[in-house]
C-alpha atoms as a PDB file:
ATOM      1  CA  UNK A   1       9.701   9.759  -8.778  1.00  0.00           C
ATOM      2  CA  UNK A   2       7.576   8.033  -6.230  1.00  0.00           C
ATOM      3  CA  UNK A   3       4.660   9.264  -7.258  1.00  0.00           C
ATOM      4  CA  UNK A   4       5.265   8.788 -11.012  1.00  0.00           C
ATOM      5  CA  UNK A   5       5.302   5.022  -9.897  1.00  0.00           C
ATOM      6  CA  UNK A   6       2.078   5.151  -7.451  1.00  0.00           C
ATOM      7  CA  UNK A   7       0.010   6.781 -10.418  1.00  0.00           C
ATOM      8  CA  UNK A   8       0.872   3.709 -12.592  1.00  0.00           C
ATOM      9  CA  UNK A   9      -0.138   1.403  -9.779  1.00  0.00           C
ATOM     10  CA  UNK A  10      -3.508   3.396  -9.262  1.00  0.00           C
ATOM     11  CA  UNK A  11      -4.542   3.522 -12.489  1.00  0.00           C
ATOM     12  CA  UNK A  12      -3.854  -0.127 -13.594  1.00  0.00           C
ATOM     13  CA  UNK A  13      -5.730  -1.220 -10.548  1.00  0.00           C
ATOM     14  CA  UNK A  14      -8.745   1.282 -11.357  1.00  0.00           C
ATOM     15  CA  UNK A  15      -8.394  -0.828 -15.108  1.00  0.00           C
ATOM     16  CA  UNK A  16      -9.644  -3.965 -13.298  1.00  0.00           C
ATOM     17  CA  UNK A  17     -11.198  -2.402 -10.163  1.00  0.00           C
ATOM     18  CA  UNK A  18     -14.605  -4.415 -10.534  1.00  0.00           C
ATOM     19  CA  UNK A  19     -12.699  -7.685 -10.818  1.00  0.00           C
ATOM     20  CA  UNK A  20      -9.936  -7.163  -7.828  1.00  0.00           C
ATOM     21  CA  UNK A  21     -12.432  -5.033  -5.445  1.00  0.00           C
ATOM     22  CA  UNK A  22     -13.847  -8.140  -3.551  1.00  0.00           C
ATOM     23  CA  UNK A  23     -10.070  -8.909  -3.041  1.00  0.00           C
ATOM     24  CA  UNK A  24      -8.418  -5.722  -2.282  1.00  0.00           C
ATOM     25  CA  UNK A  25     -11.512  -5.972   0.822  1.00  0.00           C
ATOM     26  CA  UNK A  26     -10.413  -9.188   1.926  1.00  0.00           C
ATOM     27  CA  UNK A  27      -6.837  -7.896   2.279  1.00  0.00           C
ATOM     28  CA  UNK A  28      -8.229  -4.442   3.943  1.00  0.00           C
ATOM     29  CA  UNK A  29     -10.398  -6.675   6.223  1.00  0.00           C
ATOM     30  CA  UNK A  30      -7.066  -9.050   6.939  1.00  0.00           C
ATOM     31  CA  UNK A  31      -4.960  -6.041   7.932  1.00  0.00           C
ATOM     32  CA  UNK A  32      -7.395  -4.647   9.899  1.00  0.00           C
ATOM     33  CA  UNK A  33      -8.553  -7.424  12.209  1.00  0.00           C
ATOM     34  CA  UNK A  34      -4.500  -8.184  12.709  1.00  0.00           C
ATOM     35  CA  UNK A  35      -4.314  -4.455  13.554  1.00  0.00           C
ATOM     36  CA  UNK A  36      -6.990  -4.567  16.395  1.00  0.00           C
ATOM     37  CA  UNK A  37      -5.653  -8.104  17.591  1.00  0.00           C
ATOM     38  CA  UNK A  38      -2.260  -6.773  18.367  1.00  0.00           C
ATOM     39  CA  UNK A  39      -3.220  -3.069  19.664  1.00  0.00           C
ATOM     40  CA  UNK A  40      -7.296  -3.392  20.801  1.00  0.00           C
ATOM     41  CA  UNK A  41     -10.094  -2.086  19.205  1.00  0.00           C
ATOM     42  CA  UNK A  42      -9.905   1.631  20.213  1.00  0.00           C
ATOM     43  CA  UNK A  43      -8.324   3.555  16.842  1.00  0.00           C
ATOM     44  CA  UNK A  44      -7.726   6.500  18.895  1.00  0.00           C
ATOM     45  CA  UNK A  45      -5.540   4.133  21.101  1.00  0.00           C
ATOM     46  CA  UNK A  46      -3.812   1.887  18.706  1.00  0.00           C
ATOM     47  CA  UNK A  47      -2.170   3.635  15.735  1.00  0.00           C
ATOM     48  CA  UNK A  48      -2.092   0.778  13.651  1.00  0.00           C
ATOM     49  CA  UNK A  49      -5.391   0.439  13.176  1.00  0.00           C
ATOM     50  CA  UNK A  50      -5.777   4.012  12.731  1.00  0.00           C
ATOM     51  CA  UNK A  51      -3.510   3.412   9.719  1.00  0.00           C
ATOM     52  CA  UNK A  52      -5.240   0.200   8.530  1.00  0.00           C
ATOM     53  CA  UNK A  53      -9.112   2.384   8.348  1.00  0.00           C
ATOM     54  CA  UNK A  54      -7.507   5.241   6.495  1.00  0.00           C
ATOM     55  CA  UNK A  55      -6.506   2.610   3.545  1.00  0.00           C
ATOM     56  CA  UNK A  56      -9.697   0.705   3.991  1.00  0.00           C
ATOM     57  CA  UNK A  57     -11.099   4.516   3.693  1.00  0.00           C
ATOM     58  CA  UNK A  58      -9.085   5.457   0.563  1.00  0.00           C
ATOM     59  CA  UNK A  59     -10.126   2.357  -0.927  1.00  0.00           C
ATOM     60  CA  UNK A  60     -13.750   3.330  -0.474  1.00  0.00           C
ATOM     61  CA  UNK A  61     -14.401   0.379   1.671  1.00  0.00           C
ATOM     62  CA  UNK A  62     -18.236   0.443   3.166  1.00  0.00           C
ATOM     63  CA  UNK A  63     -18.228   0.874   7.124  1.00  0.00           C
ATOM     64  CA  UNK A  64     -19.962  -2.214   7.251  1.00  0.00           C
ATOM     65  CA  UNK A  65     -17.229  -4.195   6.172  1.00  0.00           C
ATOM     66  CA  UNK A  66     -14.547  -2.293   8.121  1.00  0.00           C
ATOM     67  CA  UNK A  67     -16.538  -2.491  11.494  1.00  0.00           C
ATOM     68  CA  UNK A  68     -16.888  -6.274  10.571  1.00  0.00           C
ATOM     69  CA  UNK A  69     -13.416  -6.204  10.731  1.00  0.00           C
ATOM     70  CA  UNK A  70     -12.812  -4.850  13.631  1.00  0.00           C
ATOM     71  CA  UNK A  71     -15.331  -7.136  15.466  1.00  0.00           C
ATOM     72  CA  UNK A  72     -13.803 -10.281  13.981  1.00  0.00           C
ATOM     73  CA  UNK A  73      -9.754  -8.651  15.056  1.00  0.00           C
ATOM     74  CA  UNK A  74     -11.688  -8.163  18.837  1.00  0.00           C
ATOM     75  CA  UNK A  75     -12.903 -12.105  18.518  1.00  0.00           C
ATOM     76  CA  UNK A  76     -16.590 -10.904  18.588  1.00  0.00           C
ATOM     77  CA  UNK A  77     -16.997 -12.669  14.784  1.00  0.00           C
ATOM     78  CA  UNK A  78     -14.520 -15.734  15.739  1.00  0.00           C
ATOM     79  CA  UNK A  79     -10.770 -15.183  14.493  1.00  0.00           C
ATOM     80  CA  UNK A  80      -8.118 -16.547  12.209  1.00  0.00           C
ATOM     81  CA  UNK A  81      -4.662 -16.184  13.449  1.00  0.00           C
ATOM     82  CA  UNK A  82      -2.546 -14.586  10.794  1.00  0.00           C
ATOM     83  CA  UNK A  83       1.719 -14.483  10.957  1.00  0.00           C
ATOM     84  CA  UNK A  84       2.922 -11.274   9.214  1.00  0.00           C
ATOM     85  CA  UNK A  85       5.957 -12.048   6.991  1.00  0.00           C
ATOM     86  CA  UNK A  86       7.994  -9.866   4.925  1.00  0.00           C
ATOM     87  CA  UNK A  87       9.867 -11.254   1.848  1.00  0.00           C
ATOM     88  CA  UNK A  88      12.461  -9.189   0.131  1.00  0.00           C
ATOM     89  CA  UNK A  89      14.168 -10.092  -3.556  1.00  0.00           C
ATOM     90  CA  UNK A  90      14.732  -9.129  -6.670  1.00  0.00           C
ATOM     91  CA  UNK A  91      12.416  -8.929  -9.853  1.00  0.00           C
ATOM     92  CA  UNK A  92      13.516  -9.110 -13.465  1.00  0.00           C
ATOM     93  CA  UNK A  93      16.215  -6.284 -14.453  1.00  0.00           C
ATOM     94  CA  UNK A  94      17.498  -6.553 -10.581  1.00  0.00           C
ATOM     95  CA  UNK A  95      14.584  -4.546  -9.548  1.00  0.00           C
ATOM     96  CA  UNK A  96      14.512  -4.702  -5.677  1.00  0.00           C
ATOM     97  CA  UNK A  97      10.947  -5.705  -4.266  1.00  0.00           C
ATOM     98  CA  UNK A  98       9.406  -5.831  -0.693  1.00  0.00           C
ATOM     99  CA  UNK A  99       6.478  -8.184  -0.170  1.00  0.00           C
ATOM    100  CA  UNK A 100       4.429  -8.009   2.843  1.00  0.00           C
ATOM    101  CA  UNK A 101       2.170 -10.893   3.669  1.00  0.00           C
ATOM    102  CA  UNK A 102      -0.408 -12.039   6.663  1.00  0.00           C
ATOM    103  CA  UNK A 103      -0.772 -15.541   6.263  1.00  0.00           C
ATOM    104  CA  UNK A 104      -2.119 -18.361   8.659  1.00  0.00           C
ATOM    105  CA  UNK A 105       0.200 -20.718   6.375  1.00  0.00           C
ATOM    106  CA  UNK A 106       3.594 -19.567   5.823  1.00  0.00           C
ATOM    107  CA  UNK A 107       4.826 -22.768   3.734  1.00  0.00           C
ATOM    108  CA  UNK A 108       2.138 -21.949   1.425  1.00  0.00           C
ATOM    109  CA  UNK A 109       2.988 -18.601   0.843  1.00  0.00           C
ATOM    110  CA  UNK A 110       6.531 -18.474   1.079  1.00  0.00           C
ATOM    111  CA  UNK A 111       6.070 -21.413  -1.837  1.00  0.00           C
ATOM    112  CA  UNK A 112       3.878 -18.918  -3.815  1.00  0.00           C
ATOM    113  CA  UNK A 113       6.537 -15.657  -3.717  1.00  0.00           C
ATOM    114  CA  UNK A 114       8.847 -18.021  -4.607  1.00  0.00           C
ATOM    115  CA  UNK A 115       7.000 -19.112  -7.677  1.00  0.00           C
ATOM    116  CA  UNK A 116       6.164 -15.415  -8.660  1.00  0.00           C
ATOM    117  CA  UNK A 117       9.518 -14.204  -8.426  1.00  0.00           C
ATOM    118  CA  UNK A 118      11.051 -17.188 -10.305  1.00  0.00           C
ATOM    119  CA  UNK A 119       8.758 -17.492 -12.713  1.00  0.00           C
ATOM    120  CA  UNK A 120       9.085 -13.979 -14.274  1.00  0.00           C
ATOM    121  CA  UNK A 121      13.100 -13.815 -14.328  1.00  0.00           C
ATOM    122  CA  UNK A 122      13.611 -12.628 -10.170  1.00  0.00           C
ATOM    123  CA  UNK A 123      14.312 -14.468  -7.329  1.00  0.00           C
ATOM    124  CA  UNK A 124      13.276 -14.443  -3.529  1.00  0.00           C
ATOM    125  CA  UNK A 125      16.062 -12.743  -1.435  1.00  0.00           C
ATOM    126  CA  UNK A 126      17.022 -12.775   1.846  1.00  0.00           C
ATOM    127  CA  UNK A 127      15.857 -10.393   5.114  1.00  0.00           C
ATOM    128  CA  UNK A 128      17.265  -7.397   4.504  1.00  0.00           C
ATOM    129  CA  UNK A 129      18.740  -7.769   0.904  1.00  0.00           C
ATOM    130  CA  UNK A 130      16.270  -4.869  -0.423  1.00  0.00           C
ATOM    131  CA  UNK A 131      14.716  -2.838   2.196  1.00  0.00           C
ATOM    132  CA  UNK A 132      17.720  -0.380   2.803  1.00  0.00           C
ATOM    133  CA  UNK A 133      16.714   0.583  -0.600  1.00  0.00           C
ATOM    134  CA  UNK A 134      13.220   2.452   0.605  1.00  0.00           C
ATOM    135  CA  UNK A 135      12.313   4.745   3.396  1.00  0.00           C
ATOM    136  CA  UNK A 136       9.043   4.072   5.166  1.00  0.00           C
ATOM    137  CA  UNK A 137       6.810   7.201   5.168  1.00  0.00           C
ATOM    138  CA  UNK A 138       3.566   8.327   5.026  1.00  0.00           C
ATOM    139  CA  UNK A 139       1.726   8.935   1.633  1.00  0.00           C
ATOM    140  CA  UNK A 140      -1.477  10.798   0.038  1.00  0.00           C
ATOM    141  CA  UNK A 141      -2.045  10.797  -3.233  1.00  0.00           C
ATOM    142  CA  UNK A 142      -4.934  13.179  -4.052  1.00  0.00           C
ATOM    143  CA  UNK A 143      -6.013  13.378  -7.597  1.00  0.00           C
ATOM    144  CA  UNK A 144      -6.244  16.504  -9.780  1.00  0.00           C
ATOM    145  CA  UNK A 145      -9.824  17.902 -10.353  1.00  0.00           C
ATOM    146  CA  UNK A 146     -11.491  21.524 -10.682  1.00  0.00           C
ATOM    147  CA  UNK A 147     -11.848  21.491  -7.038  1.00  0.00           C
ATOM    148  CA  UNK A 148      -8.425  21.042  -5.691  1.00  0.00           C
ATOM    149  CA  UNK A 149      -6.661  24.250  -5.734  1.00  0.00           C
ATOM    150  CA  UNK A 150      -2.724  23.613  -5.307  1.00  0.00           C
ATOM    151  CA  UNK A 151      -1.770  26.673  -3.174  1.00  0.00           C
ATOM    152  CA  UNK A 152      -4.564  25.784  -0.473  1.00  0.00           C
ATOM    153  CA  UNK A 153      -4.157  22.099  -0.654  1.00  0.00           C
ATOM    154  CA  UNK A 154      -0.215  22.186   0.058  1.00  0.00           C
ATOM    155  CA  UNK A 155      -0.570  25.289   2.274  1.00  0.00           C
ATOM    156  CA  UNK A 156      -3.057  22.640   4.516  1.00  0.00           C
ATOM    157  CA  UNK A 157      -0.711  19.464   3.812  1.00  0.00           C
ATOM    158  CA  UNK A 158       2.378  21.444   5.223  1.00  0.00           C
ATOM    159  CA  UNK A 159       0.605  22.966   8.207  1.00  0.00           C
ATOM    160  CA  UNK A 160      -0.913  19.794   9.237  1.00  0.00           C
ATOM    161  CA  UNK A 161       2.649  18.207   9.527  1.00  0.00           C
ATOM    162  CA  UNK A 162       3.430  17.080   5.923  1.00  0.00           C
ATOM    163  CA  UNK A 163       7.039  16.573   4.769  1.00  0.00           C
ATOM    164  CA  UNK A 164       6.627  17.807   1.187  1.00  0.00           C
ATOM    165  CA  UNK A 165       3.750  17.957  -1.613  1.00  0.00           C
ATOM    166  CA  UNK A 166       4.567  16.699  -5.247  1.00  0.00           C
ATOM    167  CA  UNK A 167       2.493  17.910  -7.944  1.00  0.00           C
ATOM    168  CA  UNK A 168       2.447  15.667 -10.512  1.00  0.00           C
ATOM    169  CA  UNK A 169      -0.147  15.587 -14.150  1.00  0.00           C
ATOM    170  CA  UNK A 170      -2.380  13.004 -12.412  1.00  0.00           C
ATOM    171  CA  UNK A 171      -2.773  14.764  -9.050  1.00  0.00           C
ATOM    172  CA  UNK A 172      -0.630  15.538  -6.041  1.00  0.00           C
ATOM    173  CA  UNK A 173       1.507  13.027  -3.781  1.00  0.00           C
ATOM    174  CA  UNK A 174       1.912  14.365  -0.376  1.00  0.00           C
ATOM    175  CA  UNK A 175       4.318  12.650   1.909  1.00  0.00           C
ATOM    176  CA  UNK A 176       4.760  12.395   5.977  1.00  0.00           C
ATOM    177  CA  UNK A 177       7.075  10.682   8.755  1.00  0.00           C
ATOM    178  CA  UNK A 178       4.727   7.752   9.419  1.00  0.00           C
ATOM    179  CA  UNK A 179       4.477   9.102  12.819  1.00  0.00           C
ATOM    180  CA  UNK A 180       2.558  12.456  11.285  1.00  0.00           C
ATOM    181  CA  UNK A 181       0.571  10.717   8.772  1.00  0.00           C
ATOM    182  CA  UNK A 182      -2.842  10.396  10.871  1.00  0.00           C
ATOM    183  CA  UNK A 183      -3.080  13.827  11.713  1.00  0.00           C
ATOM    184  CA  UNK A 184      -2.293  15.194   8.050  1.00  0.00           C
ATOM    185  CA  UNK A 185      -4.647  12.935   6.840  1.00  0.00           C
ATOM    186  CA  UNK A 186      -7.342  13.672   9.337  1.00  0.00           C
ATOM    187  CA  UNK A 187      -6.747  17.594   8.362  1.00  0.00           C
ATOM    188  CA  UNK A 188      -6.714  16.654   4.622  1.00  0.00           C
ATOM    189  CA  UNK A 189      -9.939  14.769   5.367  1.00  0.00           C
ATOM    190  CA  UNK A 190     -12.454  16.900   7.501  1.00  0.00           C
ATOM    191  CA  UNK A 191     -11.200  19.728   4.730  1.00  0.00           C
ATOM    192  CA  UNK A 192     -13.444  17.402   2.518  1.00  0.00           C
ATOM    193  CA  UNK A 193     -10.828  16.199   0.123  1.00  0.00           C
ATOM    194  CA  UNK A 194     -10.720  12.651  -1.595  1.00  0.00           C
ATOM    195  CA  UNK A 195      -7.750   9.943  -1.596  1.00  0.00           C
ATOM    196  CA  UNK A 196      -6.868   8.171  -4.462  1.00  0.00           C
ATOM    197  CA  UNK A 197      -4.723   6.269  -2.193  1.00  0.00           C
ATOM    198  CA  UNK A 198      -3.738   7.011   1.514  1.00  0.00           C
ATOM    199  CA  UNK A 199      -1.291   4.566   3.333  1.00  0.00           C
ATOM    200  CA  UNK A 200       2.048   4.153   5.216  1.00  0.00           C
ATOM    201  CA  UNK A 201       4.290   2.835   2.693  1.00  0.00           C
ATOM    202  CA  UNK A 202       7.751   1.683   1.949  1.00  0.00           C
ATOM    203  CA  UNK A 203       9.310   4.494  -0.752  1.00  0.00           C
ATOM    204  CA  UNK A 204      12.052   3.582  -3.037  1.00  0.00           C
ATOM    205  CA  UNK A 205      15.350   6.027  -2.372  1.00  0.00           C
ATOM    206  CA  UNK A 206      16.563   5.241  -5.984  1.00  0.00           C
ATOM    207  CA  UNK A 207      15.322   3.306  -8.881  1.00  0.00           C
ATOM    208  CA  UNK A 208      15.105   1.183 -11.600  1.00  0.00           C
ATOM    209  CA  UNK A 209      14.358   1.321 -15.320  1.00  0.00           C
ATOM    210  CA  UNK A 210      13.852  -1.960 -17.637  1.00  0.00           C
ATOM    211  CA  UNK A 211      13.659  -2.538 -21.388  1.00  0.00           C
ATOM    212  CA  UNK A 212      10.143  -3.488 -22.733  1.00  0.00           C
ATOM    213  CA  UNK A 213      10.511  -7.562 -22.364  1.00  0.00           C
ATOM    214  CA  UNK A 214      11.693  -7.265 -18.285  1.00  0.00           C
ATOM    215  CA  UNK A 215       8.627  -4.721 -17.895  1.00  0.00           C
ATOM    216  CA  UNK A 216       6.169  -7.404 -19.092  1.00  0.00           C
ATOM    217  CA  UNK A 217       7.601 -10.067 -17.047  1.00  0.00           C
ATOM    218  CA  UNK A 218       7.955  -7.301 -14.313  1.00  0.00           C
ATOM    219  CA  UNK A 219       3.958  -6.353 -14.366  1.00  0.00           C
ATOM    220  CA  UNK A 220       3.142 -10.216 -14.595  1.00  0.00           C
ATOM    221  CA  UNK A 221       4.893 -10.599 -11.273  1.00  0.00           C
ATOM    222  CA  UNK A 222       3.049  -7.924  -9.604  1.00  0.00           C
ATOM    223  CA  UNK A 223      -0.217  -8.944 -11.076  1.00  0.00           C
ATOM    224  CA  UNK A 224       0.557 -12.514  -9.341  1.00  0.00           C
ATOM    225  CA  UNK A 225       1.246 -10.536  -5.864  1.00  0.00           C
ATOM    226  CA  UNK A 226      -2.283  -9.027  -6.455  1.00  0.00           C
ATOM    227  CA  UNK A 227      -3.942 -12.219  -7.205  1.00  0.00           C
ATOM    228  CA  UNK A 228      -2.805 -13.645  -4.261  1.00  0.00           C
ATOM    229  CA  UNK A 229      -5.220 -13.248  -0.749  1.00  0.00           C
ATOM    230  CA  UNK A 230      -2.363 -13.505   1.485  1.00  0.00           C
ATOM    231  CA  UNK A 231      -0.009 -10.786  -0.038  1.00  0.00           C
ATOM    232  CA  UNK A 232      -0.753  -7.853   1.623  1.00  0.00           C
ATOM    233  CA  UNK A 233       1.470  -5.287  -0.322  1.00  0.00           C
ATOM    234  CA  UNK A 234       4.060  -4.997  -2.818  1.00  0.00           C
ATOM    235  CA  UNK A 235       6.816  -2.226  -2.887  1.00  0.00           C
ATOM    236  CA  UNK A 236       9.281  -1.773  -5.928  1.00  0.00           C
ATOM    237  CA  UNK A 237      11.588   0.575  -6.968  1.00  0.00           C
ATOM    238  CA  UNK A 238      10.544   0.019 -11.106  1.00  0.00           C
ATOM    239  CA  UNK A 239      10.507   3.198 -12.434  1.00  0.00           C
ATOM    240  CA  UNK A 240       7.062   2.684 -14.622  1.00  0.00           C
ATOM    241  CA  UNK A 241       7.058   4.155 -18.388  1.00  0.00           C
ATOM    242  CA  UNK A 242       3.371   6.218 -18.938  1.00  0.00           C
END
């Protein structure tokens, strides 16, 4: 059902894409510059960076901005000194949710989770609370079009290393050990095909449905996450209704 979820995700963000775009680059642009601060500049060196370009990629982010990036990571552009944090709770409905932050004020954010979570019926857990819940693993989510013939595309996925390939009615969800996710999506890539999303990402092992009231409060919450320059991502296990 991962996928089920990640289609919801894509296509609410594509309803507001012009408004959230200058964001989603800040956070690309954050998690890049960390990325080359803790591993150098070289992508074909440091594997987290690798990781951070294919998102900015899949995001269509201009080269511009993700060599500016990489620059201001390297201290060529001056630098900002960001503390990764992870936050793990519960959202309305006791669905479990991992929050993954670069901040260079940790009061501050820790103060605004908080907020989110309480304010739409969750509450901020403690380190470790949720994330046996979710496995972390590679995923490409490739959207359906005349182009993309199933056979060829999972035939590709598998031989370049891919776990498994979920078809779904928006498109296809193909899924790695984070360790094999560059190379599949290199293959996937220089075979010309486009990402509606390509990332290493925590997956949900089970999850959760809510009544019509908790998934309002539920999509607020997230919406707050997204709002917010210092939250990196968010991973739930809500099971979204189409």
């Amino acid at each position: 059902m991962s996928g089920h979820s990640k289609w919801s995700t894509i296509k609410h963000k594509k309803g507001k894409a012009d408004a959230i775009k200058g964001k989603v680059y800040t956070k690309l642009s954050k998690a890049i510059a960390v990325a080359v601060r803790e591993g150098g500049s070289d992508p074909e060196m440091n594997s987290r960076l690798r990781d951070a370009v294919a998102k900015a990629k899949a995001n269509n982010m201009p080269n511009d901005n993700i060599d500016r990036a990489i620059k201001k990571g390297s201290g060529e552009l001056g630098s900002t000194n960001y503390e990764e944090i992870i936050y793990e709770g519960y959202g309305p409905g006791g669905v479990a949710v991992i929050v993954e932050a670069l901040t260079e004020n940790k009061n501050r954010t820790a103060g605004d989770v908080r907020h989110a979570f309480d304010k739409n019926g969750g509450n901020l857990g403690t380190s470790g609370c949720v994330s046996f819940l979710f496995e972390k693993k590679g995923q490409i989510m490739i959207e359906k079009d005349d182009k993309v013939d199933e056979e060829e595309l999972m035939l590709l996925a598998i031989d370049s290393g891919a776990e498994d390939m979920i078809a779904e009615e928006e498109g296809f969800e193909i899924i790695t050990d984070p360790d094999a996710f560059d190379g599949v999506y290199k293959a996937l890539e220089q075979a010309g095909y486009s990402f509606a999303s390509a990332e290493v990402a925590m997956i949900p092992t089970t999850w959760t449905k809510l009544p019509e009231e908790d998934e309002k409060k539920m999509q607020k919450m997230l919406d707050m996450f997204d709002d917010n320059d210092d939250i990196q991502e968010v991973y739930h296990n809500w099971e979204e209704e189409d």
